[in-house]
N, C-alpha and C. Protein backbone atom coordinates (compact mmCIF):
# COMPACT_ATOMS: atom_id res chain seq x y z
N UNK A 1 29.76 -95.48 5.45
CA UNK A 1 28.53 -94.90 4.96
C UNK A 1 27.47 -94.85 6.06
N UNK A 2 27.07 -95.74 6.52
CA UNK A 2 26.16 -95.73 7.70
C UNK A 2 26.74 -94.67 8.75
N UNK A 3 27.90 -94.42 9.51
CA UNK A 3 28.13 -93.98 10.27
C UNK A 3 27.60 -92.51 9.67
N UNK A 4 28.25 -91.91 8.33
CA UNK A 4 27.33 -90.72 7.63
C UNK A 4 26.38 -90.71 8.26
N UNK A 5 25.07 -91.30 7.65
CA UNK A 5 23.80 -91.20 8.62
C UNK A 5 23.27 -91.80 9.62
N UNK A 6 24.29 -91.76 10.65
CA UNK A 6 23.60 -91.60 11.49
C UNK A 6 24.10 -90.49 12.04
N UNK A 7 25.37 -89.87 11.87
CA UNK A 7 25.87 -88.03 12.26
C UNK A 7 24.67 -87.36 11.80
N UNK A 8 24.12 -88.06 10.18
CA UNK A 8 23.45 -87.26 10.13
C UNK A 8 21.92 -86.88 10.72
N UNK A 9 21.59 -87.91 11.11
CA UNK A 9 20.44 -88.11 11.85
C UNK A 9 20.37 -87.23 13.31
N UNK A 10 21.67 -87.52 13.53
CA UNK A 10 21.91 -86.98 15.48
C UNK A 10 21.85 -85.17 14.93
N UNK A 11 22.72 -84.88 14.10
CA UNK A 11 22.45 -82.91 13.47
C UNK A 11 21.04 -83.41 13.22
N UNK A 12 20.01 -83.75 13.05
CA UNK A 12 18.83 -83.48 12.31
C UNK A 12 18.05 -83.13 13.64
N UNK A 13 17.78 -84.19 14.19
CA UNK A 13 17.34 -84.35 15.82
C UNK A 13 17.91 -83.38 16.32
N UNK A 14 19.51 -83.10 16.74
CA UNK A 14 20.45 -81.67 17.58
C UNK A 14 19.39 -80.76 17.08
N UNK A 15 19.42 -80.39 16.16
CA UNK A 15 18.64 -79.12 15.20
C UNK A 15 17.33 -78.97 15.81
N UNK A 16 16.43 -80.27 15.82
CA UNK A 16 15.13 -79.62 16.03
C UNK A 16 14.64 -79.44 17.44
N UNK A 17 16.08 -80.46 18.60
CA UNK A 17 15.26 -79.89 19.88
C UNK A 17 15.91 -78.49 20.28
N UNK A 18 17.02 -77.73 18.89
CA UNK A 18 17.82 -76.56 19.69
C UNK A 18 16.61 -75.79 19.16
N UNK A 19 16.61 -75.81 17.78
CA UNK A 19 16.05 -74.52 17.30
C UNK A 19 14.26 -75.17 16.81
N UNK A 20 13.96 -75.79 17.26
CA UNK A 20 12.65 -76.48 16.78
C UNK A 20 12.19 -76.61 15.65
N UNK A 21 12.84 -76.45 14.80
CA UNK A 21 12.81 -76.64 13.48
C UNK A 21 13.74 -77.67 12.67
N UNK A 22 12.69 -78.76 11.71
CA UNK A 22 14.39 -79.34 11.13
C UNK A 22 14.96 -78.62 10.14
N UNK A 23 16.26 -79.26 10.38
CA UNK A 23 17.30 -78.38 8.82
C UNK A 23 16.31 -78.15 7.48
N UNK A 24 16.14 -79.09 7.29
CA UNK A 24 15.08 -78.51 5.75
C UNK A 24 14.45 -77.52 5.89
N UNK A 25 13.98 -77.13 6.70
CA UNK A 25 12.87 -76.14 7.40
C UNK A 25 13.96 -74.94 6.73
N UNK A 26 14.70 -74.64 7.40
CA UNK A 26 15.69 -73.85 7.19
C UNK A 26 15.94 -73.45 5.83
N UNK A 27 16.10 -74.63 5.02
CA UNK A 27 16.27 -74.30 3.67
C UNK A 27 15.36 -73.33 2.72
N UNK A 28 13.74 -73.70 3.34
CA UNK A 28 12.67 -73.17 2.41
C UNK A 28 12.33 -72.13 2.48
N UNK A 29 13.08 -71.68 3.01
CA UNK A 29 13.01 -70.05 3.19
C UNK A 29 12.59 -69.48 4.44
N UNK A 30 12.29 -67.84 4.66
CA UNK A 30 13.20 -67.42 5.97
C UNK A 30 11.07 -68.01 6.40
N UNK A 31 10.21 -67.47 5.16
CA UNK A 31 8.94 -67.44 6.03
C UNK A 31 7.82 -68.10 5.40
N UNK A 32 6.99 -69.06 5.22
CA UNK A 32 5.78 -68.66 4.44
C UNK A 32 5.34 -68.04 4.06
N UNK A 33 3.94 -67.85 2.40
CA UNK A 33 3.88 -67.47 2.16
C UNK A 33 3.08 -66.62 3.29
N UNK A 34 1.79 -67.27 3.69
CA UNK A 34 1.32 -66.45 4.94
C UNK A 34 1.47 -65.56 6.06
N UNK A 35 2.73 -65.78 6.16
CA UNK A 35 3.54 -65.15 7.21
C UNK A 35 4.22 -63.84 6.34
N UNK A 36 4.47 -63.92 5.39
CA UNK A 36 4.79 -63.10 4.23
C UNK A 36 4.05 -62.16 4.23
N UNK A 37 2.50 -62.60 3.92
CA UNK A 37 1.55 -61.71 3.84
C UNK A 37 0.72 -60.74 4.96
N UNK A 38 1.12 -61.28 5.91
CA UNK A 38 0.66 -61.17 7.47
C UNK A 38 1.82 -59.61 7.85
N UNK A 39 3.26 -59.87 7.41
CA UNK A 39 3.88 -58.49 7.82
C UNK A 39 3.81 -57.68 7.08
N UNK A 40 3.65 -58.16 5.64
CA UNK A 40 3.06 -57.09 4.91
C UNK A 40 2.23 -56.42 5.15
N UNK A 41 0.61 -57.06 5.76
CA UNK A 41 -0.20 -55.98 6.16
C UNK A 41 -0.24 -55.42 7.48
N UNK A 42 0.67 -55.89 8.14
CA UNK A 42 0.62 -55.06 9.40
C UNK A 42 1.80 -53.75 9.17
N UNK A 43 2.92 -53.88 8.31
CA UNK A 43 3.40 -52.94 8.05
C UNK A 43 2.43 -51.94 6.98
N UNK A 44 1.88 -52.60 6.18
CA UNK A 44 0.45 -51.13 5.27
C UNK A 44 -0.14 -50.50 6.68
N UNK A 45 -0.78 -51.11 7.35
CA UNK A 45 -1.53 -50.55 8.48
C UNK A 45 -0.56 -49.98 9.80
N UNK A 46 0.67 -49.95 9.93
CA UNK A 46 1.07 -49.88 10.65
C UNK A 46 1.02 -49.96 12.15
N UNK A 47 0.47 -51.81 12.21
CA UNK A 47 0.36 -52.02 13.61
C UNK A 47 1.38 -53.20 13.85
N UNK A 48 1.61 -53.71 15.23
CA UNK A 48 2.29 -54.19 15.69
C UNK A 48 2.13 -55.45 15.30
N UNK A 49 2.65 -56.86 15.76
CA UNK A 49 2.04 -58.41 16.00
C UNK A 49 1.28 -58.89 16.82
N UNK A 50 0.92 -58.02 17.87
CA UNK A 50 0.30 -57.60 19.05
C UNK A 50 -0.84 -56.99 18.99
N UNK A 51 -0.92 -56.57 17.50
CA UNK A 51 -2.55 -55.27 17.61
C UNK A 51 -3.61 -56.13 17.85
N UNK A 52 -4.19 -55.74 18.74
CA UNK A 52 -5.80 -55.72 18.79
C UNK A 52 -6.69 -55.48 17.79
N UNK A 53 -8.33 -56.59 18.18
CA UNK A 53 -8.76 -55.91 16.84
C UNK A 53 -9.28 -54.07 16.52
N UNK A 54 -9.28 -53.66 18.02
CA UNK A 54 -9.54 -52.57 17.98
C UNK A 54 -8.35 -51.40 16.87
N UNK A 55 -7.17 -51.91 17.45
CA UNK A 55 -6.03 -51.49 16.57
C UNK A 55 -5.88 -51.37 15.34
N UNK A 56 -6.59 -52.43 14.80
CA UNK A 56 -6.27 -52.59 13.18
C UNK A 56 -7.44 -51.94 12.76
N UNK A 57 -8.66 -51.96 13.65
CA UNK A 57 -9.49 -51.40 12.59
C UNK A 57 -9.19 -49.80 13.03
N UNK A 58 -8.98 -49.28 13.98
CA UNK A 58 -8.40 -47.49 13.60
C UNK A 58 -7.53 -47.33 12.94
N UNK A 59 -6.37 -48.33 12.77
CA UNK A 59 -5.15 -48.37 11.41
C UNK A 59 -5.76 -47.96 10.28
N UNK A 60 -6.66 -49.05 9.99
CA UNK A 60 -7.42 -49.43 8.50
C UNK A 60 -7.85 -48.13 8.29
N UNK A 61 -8.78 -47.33 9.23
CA UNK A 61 -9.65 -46.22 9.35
C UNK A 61 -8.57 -45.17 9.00
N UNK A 62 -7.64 -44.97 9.59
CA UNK A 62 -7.01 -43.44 9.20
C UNK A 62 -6.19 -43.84 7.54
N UNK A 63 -5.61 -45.36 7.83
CA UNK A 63 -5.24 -45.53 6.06
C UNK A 63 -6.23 -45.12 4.67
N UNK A 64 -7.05 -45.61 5.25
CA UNK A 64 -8.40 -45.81 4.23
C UNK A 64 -8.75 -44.26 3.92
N UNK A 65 -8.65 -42.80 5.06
CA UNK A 65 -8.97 -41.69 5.12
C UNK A 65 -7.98 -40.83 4.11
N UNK A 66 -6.73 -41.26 3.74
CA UNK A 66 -5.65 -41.08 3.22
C UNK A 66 -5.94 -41.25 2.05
N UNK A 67 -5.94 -42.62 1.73
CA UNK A 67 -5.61 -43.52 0.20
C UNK A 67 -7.33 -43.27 -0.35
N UNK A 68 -8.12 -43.03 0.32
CA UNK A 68 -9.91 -42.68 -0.40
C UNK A 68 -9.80 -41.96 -1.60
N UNK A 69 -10.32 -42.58 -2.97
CA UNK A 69 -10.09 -41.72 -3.85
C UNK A 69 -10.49 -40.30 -3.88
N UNK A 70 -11.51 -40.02 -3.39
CA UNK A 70 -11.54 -38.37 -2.83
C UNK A 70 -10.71 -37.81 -2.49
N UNK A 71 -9.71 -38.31 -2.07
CA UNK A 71 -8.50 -37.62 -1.24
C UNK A 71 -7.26 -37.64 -2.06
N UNK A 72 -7.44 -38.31 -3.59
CA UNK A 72 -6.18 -38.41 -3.88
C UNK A 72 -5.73 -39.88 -4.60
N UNK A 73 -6.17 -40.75 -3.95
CA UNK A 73 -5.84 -42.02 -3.51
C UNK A 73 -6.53 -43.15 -4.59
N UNK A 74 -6.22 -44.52 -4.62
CA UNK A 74 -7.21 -45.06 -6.05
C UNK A 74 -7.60 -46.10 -5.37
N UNK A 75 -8.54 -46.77 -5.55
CA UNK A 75 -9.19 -47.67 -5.75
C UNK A 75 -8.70 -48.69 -5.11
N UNK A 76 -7.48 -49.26 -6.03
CA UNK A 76 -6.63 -49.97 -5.97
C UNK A 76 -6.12 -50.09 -4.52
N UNK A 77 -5.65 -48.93 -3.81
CA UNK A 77 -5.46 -48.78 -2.96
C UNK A 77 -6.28 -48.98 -1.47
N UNK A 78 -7.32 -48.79 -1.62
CA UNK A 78 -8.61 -48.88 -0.44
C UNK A 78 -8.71 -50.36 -0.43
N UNK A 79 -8.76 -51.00 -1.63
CA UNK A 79 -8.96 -52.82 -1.59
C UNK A 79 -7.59 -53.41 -1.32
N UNK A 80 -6.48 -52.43 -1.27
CA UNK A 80 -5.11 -53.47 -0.25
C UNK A 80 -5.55 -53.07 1.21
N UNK A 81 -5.71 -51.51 1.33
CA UNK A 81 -5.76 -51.75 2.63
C UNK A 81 -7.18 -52.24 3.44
N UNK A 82 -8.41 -52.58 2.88
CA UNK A 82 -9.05 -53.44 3.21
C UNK A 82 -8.76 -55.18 3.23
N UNK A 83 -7.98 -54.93 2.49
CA UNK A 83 -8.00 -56.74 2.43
C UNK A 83 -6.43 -57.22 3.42
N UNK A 84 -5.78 -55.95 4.13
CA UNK A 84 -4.92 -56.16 4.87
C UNK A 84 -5.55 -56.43 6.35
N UNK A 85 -6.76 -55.80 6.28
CA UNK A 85 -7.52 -55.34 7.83
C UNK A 85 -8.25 -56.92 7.83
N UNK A 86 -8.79 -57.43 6.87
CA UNK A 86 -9.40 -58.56 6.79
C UNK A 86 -8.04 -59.49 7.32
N UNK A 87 -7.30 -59.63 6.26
CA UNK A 87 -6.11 -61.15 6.70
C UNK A 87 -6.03 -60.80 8.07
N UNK A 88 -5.68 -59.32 8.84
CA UNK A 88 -5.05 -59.37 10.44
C UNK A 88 -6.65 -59.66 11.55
N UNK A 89 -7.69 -59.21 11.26
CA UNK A 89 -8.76 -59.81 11.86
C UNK A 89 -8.69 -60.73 12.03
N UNK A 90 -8.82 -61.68 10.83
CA UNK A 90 -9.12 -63.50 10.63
C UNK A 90 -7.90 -63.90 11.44
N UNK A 91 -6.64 -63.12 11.78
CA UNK A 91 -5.69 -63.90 12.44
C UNK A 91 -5.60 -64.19 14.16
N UNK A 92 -6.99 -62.86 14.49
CA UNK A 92 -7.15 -63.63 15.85
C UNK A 92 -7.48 -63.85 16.36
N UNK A 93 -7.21 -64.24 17.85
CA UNK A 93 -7.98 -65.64 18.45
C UNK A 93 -9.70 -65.01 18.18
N UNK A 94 -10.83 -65.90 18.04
CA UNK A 94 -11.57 -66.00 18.37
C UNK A 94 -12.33 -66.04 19.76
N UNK A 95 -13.29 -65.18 19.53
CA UNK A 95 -14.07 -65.34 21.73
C UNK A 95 -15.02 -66.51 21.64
N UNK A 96 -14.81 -67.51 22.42
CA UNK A 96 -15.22 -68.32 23.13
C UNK A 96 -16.19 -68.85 22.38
């Protein structure tokens, strides 16, 4: 029984200096919820992981020109893709 864990200990440790993560990690799924929500709105806006804030807000701008209920578009729609432009702002770095 002991010898069990301690194999299992040495895979737990193997695991987190290969892949930096421990096994459990693995289990809870592929992402957070945050991280969830983060490709979601960069795929609405269609920018990269990389966009700038300049990026997201001309994303937001031609989405928003689209989905505007004047154009077609509801409500509903202008407050996802505003509140997508907000989560990818807040995500980066801050100046100094």
């Amino acid at each position: 029984m002991m010898r069990l864990l301690v194999i299992a200990a040495v895979i737990a440790v193997g695991c987190k200096l290969a892949f930096g993560k421990w096994p459990w990690e693995f289990l809870a799924g592929k992402n957070s919820t945050r991280q969830q929500a983060l490709f979601r709105a960069r795929k609405l806006l269609g920018v990269s992981a990389t966009a700038s804030r300049q990026e997201v807000l001309e994303a937001h701008k031609r989405l928003v020109a689209m989905v505007h209920p004047d154009r077609g578009g509801t409500n509903a729609q202008v407050h996802e893709a505003n509140a997508a432009r907000d989560l990818l702002i807040d995500e980066l770095p801050h100046p100094g």
